[in-house]
N, C-alpha and C. Protein backbone atom coordinates (compact mmCIF):
# COMPACT_ATOMS: atom_id res chain seq x y z
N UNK A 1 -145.72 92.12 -40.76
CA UNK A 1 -144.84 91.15 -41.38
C UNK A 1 -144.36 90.13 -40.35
N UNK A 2 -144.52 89.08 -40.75
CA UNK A 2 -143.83 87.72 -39.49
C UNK A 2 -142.49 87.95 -40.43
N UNK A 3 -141.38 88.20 -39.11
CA UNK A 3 -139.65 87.79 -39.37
C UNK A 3 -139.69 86.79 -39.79
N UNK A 4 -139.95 85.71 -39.42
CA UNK A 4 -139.71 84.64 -39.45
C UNK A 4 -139.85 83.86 -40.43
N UNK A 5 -141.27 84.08 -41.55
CA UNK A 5 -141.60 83.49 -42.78
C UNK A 5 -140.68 84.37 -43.52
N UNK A 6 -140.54 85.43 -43.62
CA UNK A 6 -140.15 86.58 -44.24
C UNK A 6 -138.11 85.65 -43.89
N UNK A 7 -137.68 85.65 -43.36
CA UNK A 7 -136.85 85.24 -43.44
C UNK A 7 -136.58 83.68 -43.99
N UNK A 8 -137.53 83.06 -44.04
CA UNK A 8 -136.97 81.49 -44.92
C UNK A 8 -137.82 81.57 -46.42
N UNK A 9 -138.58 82.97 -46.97
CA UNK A 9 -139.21 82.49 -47.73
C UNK A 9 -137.41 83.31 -48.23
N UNK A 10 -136.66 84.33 -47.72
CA UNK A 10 -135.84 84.90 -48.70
C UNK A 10 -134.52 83.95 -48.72
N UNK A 11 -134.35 82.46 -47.61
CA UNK A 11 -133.65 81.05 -48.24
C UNK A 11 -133.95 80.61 -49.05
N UNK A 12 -135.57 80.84 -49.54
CA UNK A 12 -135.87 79.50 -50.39
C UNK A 12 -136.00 80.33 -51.95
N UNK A 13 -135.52 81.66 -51.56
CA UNK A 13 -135.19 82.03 -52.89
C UNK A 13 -136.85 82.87 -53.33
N UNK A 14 -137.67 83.36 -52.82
CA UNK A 14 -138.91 83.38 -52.87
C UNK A 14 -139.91 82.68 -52.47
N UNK A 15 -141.34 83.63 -52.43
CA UNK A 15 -142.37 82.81 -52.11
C UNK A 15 -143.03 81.64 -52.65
N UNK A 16 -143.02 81.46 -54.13
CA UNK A 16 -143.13 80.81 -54.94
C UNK A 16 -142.46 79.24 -54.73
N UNK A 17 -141.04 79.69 -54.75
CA UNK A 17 -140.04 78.55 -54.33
C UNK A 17 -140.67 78.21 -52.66
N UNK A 18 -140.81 78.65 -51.76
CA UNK A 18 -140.96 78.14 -50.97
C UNK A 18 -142.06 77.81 -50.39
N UNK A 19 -143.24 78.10 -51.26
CA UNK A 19 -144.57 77.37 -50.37
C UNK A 19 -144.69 76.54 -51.74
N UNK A 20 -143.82 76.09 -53.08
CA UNK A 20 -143.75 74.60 -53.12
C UNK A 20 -142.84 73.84 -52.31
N UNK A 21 -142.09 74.14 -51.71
CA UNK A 21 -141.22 73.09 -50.81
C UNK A 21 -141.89 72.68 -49.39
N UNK A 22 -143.32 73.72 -49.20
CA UNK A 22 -143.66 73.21 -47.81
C UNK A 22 -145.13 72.89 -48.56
N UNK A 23 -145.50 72.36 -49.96
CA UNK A 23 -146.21 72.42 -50.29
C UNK A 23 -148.28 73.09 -50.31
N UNK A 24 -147.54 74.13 -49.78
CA UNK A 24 -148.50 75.04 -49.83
C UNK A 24 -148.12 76.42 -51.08
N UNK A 25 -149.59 77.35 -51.48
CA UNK A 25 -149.78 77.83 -52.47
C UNK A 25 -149.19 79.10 -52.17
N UNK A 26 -148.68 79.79 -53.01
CA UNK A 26 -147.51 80.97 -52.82
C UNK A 26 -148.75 82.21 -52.19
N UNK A 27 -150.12 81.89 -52.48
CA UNK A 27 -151.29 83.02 -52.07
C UNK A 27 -151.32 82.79 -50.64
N UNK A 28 -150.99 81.22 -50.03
CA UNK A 28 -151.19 80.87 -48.63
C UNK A 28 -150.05 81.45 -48.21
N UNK A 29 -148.64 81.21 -48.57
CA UNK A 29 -147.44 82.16 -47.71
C UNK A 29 -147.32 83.41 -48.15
N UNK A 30 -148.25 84.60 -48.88
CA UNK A 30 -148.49 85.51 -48.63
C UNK A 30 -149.16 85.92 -47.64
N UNK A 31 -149.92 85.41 -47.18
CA UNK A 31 -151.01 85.70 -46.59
C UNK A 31 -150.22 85.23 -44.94
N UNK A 32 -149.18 84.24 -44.62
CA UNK A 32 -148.58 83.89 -43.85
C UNK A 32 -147.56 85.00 -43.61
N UNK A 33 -147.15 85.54 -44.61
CA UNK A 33 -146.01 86.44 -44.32
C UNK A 33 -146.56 88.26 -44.33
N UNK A 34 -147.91 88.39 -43.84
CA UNK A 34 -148.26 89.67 -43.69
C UNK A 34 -149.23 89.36 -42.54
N UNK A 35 -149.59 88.02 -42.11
CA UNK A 35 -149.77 88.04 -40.92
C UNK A 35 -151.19 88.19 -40.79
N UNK A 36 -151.91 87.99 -42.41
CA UNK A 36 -153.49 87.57 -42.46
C UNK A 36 -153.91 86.07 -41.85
N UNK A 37 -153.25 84.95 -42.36
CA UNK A 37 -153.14 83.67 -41.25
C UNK A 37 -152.07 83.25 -40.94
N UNK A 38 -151.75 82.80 -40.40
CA UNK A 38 -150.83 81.33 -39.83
C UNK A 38 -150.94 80.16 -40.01
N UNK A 39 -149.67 79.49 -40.58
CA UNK A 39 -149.21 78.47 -40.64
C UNK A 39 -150.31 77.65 -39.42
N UNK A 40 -150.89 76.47 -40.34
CA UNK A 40 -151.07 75.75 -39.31
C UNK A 40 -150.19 74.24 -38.85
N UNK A 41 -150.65 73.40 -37.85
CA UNK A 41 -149.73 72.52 -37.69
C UNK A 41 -148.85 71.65 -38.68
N UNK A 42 -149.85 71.79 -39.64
CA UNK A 42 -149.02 70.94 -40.67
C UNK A 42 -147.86 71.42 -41.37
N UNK A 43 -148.23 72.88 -41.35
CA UNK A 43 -147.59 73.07 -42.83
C UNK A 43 -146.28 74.12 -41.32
N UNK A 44 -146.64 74.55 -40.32
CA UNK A 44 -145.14 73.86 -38.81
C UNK A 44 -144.43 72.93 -38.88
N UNK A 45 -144.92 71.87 -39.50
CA UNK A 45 -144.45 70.38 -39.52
C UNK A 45 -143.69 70.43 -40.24
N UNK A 46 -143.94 71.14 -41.46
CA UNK A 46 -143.19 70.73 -43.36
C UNK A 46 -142.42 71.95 -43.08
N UNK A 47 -142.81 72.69 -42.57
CA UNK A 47 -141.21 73.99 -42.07
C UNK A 47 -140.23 73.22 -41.40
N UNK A 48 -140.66 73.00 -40.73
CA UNK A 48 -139.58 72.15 -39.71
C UNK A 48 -139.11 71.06 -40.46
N UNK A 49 -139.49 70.08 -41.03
CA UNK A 49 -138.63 69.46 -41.75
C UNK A 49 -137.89 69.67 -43.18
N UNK A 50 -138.17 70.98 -43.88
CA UNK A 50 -137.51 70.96 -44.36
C UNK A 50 -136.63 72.01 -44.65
N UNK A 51 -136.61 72.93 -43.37
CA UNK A 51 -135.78 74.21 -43.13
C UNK A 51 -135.29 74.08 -41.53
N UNK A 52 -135.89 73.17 -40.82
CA UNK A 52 -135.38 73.36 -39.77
C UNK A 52 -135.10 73.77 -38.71
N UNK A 53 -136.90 74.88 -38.86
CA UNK A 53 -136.94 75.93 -38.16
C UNK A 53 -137.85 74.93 -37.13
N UNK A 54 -137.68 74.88 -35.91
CA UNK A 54 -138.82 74.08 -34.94
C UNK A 54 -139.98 75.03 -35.27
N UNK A 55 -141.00 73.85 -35.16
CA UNK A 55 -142.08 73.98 -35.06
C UNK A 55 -142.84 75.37 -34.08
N UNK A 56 -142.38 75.13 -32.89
CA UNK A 56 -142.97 76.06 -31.88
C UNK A 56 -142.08 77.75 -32.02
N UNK A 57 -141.39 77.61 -32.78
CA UNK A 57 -140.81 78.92 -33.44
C UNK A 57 -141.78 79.59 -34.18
N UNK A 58 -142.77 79.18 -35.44
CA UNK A 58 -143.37 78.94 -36.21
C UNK A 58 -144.43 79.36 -35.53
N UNK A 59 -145.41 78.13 -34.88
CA UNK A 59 -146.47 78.26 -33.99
C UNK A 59 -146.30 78.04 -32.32
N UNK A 60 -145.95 78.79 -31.69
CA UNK A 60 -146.11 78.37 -30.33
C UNK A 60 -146.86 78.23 -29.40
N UNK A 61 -148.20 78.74 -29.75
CA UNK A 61 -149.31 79.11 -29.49
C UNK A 61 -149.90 77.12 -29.65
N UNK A 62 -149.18 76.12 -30.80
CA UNK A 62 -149.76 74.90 -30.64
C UNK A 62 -148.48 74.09 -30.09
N UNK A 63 -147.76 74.43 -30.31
CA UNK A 63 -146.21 73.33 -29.71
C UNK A 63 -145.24 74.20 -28.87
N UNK A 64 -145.72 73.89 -27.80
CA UNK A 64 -145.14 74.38 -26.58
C UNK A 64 -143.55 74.12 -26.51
């Protein structure tokens, strides 16, 4: 489990609710929040702007 998705998907009220707000598909932040893929830069980007979490929190491995 990533803390980290796992903790803003349970701000955004669910997964559902929250991979439409970073406009990705609730199957993609499943799959983000058990740690089958990762967020890539973009959808780092749309976290970060609209939760606020920096980017390199997210991915640090691309934003140092």
């Amino acid at each position: 489990m990533n803390p980290e998705i796992q903790r803003l998907i349970s701000m955004a009220g669910g997964q559902g609710a929250f991979a439409r707000e970073v406009g990705r598909s609730q199957q993609t932040v499943s799959k983000w929040l058990h740690g089958i893929t990762q967020p890539g830069a973009r959808s780092a980007l749309a976290i970060e702007k609209t939760y606020g979490t920096p980017a390199h929190v997210i991915r640090p491995d691309i934003f140092l």
